[in-house]
PDB file of N, CA and C in Angstrom:
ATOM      1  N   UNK A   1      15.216  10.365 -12.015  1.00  0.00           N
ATOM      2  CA  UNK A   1      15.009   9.074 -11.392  1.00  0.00           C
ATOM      3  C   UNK A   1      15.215   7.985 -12.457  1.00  0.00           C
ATOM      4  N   UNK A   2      16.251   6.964 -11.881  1.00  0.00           N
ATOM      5  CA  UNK A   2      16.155   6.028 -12.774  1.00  0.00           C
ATOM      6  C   UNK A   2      15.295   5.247 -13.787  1.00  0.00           C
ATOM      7  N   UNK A   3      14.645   4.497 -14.575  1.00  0.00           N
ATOM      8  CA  UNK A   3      13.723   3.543 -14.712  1.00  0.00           C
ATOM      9  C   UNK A   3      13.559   2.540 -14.325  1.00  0.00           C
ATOM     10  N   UNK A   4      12.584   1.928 -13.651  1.00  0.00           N
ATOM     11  CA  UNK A   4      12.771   0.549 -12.792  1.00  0.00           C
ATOM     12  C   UNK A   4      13.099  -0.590 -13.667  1.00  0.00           C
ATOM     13  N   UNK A   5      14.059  -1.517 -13.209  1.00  0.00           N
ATOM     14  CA  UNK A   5      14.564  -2.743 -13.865  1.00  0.00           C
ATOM     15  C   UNK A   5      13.151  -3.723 -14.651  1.00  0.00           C
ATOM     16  N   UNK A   6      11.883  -3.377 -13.784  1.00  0.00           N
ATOM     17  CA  UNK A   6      11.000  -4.054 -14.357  1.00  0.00           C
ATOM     18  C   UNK A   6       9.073  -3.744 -13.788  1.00  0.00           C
ATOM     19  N   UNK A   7       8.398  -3.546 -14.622  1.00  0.00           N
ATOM     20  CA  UNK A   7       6.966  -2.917 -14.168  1.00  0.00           C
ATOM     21  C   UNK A   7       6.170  -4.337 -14.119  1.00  0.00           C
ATOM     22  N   UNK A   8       4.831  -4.497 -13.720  1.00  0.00           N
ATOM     23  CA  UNK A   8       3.877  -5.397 -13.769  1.00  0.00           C
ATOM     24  C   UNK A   8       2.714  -4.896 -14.669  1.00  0.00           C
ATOM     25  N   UNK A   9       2.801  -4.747 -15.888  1.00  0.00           N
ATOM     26  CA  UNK A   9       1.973  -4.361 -17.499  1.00  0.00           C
ATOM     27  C   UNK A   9       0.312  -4.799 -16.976  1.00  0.00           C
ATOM     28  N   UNK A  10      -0.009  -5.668 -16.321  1.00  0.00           N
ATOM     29  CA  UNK A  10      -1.578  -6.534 -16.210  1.00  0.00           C
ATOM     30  C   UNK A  10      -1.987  -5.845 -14.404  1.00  0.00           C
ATOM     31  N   UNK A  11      -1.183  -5.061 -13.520  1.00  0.00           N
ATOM     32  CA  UNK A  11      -1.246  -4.808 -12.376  1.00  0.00           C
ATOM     33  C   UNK A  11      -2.256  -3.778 -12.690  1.00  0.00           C
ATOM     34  N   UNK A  12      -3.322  -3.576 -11.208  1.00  0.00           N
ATOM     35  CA  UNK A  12      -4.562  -2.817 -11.732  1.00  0.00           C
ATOM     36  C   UNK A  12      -3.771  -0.936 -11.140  1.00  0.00           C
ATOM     37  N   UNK A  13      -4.658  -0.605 -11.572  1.00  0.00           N
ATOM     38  CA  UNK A  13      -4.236   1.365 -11.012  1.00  0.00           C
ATOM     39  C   UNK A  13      -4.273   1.317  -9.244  1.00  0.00           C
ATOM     40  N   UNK A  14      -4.905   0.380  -8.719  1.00  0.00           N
ATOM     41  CA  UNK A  14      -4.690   0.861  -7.185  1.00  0.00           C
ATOM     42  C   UNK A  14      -5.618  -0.710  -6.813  1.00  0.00           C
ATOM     43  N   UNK A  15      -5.481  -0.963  -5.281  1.00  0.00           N
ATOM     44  CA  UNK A  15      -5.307  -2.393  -4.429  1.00  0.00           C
ATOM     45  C   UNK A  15      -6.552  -1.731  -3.466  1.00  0.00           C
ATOM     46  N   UNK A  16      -7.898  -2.396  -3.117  1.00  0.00           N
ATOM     47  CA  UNK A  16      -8.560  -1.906  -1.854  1.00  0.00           C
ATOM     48  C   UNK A  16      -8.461  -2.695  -0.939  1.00  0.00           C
ATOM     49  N   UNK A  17      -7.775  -2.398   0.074  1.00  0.00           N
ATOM     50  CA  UNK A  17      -7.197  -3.273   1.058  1.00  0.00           C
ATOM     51  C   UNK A  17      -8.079  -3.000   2.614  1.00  0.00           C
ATOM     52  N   UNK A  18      -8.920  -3.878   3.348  1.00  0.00           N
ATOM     53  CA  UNK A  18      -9.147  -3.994   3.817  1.00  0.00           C
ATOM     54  C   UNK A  18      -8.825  -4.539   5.363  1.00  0.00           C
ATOM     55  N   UNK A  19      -8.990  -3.701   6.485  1.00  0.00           N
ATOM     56  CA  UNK A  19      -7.984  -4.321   7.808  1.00  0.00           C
ATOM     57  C   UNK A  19      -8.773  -4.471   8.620  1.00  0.00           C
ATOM     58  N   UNK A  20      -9.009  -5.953   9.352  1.00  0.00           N
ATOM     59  CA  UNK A  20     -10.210  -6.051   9.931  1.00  0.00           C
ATOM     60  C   UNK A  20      -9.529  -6.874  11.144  1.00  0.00           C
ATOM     61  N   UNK A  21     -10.008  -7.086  12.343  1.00  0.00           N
ATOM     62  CA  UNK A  21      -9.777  -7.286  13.395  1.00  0.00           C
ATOM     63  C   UNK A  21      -9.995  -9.188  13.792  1.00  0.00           C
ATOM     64  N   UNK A  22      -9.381  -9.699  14.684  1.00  0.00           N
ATOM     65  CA  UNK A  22      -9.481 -11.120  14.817  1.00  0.00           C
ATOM     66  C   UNK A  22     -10.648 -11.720  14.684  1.00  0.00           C
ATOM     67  N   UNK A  23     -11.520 -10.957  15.432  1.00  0.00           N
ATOM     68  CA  UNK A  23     -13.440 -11.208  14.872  1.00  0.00           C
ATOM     69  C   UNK A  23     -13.714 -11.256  13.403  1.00  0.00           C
ATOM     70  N   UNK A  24     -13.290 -10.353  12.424  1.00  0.00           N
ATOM     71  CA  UNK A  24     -13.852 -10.135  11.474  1.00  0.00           C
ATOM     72  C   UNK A  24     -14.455  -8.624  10.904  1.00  0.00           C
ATOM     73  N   UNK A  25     -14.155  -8.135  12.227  1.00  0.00           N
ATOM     74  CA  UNK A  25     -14.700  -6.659  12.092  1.00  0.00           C
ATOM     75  C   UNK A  25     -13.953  -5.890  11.556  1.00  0.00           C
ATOM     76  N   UNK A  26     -14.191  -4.889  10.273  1.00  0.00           N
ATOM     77  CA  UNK A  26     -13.775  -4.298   9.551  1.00  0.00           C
ATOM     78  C   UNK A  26     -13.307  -2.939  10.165  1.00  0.00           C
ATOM     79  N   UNK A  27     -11.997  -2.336  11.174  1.00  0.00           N
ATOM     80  CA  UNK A  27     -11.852  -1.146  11.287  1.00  0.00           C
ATOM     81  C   UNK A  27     -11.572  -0.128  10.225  1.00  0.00           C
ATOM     82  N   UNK A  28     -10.824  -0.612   9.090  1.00  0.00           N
ATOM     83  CA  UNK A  28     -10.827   0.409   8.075  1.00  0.00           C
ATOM     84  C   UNK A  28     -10.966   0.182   6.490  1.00  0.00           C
ATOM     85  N   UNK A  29     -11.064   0.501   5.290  1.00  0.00           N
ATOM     86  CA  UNK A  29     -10.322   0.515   3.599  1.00  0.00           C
ATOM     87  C   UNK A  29      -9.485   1.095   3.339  1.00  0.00           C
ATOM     88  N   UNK A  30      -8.632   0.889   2.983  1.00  0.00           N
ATOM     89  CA  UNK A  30      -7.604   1.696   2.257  1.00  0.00           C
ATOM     90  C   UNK A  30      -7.534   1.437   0.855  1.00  0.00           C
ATOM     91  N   UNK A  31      -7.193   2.060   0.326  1.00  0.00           N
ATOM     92  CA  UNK A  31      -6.846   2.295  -1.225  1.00  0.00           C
ATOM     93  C   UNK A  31      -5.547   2.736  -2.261  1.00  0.00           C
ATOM     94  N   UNK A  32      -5.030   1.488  -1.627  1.00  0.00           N
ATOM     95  CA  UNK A  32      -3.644   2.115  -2.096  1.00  0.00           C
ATOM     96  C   UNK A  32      -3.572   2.294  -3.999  1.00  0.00           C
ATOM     97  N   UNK A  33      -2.886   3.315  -3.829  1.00  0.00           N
ATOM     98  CA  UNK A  33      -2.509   3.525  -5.536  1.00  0.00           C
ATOM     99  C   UNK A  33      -1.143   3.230  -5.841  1.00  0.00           C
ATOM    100  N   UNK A  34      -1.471   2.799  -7.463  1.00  0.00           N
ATOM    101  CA  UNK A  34       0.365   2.955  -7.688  1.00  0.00           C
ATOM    102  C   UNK A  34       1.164   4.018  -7.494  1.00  0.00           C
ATOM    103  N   UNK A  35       2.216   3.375  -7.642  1.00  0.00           N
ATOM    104  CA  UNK A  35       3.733   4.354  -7.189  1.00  0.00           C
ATOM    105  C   UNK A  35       4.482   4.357  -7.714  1.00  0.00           C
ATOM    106  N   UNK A  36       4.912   4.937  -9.070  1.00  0.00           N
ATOM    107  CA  UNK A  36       6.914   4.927  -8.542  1.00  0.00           C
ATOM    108  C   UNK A  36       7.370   5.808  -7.575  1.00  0.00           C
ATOM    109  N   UNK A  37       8.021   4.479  -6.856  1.00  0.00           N
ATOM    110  CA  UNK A  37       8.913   5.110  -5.398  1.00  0.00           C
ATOM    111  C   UNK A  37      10.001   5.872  -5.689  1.00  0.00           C
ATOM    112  N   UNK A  38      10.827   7.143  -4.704  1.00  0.00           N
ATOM    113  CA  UNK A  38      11.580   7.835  -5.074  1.00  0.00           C
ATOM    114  C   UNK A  38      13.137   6.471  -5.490  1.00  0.00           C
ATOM    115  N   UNK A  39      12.770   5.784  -4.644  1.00  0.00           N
ATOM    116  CA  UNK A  39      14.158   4.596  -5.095  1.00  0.00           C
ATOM    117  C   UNK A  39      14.382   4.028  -6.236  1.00  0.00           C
ATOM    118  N   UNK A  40      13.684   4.327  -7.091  1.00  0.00           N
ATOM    119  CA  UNK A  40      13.291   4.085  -8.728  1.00  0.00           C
ATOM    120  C   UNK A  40      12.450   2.481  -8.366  1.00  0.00           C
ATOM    121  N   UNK A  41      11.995   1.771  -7.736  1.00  0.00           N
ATOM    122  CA  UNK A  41      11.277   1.063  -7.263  1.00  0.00           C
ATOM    123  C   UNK A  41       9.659   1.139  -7.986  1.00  0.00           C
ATOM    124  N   UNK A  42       8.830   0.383  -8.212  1.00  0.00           N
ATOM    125  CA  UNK A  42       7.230   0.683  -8.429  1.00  0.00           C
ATOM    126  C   UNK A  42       6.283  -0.530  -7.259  1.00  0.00           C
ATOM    127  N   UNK A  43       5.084   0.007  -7.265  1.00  0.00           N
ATOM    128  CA  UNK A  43       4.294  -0.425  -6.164  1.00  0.00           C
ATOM    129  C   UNK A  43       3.136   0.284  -6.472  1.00  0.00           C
ATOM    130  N   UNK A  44       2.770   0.034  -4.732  1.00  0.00           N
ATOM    131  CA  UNK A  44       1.563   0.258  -4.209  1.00  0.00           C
ATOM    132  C   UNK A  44       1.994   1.394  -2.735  1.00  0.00           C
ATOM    133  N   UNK A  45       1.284   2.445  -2.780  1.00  0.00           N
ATOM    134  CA  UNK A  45       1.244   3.201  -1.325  1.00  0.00           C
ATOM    135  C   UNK A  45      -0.496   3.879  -0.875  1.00  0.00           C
ATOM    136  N   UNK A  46      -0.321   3.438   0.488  1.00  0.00           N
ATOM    137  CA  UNK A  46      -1.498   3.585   1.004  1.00  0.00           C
ATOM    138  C   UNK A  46      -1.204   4.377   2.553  1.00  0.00           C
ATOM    139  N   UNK A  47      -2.094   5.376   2.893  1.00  0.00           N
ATOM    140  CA  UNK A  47      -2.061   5.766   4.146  1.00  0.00           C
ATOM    141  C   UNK A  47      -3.005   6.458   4.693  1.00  0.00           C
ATOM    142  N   UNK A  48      -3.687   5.842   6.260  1.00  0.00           N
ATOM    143  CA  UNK A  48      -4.699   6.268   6.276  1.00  0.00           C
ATOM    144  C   UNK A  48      -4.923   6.409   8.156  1.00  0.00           C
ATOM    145  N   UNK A  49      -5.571   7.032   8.396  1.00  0.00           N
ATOM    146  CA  UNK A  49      -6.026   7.193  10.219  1.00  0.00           C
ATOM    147  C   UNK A  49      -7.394   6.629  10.140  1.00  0.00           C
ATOM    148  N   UNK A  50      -7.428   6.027  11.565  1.00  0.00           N
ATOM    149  CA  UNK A  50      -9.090   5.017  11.334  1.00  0.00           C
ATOM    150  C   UNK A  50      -8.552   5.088  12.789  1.00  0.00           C
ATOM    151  N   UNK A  51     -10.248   4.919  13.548  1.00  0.00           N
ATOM    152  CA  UNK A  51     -10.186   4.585  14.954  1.00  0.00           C
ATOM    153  C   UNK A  51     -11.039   2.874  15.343  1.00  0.00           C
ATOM    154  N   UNK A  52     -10.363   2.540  17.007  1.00  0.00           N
ATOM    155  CA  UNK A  52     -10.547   1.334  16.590  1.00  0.00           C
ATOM    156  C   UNK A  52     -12.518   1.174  17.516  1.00  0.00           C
ATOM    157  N   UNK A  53     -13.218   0.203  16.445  1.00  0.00           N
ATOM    158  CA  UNK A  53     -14.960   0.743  16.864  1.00  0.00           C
ATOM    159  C   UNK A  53     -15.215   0.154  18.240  1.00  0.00           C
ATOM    160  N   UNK A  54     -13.983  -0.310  19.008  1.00  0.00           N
ATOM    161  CA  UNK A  54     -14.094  -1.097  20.193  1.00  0.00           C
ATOM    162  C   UNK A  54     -13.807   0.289  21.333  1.00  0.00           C
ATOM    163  N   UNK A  55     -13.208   0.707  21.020  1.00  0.00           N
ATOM    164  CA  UNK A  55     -12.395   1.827  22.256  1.00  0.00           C
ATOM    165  C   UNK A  55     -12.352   3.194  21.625  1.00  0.00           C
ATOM    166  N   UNK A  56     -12.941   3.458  20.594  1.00  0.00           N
ATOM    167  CA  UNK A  56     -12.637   4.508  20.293  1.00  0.00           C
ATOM    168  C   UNK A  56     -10.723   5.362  20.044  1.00  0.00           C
ATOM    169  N   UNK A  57     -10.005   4.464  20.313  1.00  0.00           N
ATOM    170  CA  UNK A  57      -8.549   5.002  20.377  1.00  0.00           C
ATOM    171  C   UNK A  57      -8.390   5.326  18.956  1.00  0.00           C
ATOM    172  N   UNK A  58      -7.286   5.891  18.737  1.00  0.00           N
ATOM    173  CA  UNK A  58      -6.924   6.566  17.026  1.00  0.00           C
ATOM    174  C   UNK A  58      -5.617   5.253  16.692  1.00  0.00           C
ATOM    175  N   UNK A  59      -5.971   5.460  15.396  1.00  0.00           N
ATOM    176  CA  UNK A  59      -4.072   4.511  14.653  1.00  0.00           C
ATOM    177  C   UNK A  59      -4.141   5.290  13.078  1.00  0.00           C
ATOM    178  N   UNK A  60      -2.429   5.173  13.227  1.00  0.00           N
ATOM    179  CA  UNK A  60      -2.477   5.660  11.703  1.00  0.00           C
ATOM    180  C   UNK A  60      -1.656   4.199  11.199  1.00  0.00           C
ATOM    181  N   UNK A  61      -2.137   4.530   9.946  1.00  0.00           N
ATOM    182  CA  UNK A  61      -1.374   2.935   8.753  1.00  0.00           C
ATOM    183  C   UNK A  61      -0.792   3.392   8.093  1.00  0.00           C
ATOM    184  N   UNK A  62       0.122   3.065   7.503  1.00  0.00           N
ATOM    185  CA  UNK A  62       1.418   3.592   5.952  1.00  0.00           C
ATOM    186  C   UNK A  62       1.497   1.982   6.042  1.00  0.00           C
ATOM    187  N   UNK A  63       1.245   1.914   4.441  1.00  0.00           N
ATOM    188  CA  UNK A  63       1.692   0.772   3.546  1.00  0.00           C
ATOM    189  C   UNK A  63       1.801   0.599   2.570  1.00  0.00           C
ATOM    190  N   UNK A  64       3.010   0.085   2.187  1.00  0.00           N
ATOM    191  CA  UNK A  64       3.813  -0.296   0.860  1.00  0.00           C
ATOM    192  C   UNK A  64       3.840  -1.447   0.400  1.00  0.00           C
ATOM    193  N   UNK A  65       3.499  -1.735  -1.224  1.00  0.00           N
ATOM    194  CA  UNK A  65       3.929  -2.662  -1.647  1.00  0.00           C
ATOM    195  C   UNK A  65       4.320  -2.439  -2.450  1.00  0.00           C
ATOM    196  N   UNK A  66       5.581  -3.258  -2.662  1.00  0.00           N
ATOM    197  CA  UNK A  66       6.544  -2.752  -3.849  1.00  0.00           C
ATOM    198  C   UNK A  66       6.990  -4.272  -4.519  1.00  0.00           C
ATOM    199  N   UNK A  67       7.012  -3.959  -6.241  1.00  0.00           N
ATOM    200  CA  UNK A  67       7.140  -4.495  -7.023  1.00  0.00           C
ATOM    201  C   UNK A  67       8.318  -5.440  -6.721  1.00  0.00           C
ATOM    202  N   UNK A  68       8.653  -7.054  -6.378  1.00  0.00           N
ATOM    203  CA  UNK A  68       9.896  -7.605  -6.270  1.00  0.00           C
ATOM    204  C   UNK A  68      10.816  -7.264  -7.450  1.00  0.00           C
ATOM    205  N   UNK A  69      12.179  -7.218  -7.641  1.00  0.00           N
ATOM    206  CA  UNK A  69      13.078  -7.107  -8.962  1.00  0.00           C
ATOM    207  C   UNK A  69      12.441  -5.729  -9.638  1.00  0.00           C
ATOM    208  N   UNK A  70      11.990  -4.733  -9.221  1.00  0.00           N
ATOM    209  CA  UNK A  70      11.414  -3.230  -9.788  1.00  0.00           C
ATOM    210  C   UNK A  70      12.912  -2.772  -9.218  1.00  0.00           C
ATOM    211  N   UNK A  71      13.347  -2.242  -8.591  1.00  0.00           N
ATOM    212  CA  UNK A  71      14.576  -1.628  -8.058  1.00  0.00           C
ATOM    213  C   UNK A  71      15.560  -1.752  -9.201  1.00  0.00           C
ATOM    214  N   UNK A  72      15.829  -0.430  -9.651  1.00  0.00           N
ATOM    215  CA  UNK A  72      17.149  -0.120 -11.098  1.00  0.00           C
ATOM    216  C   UNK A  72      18.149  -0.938 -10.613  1.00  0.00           C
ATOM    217  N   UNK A  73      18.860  -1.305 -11.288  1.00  0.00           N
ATOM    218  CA  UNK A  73      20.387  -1.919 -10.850  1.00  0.00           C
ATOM    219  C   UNK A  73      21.104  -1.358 -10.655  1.00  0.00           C
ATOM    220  N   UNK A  74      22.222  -1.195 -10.070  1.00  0.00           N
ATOM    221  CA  UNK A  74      23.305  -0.149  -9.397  1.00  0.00           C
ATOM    222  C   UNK A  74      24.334  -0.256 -10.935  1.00  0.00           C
TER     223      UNK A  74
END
């Protein structure tokens, strides 16, 4: 895998990201950790199943954040 064009040196080991509903109500945390992505890319990946405390229904989350200008150059 390539090396990414560029890292964030002061970025912490992982993001606790919180997803909470138009009220305020907290359905889940996530905890995304760093990444290098297989695209030679660096970030953040998080993924998690949480149900919602209104209806009981299920959801799953996948989320990425990825470093802007991290992507190797062609």
């Amino acid at each position: 895998m390539p090396e990414p064009a560029k890292r964030d040196h002061k970025a912490p080991k992982f993001l606790e990201i919180s997803i909470k509903d138009s009220d305020g109500k907290v359905w889940t945390t996530l905890y995304a950790q760093a990444k290098d992505f297989s695209t030679g890319s660096v970030g953040y990946y998080a993924s998690e199943k949480t149900t919602n405390p209104e209806s009981g229904e299920r959801y799953q989350c996948g989320l990425s954040f990825t470093l802007i200008g991290s992507k190797p150059g062609k």
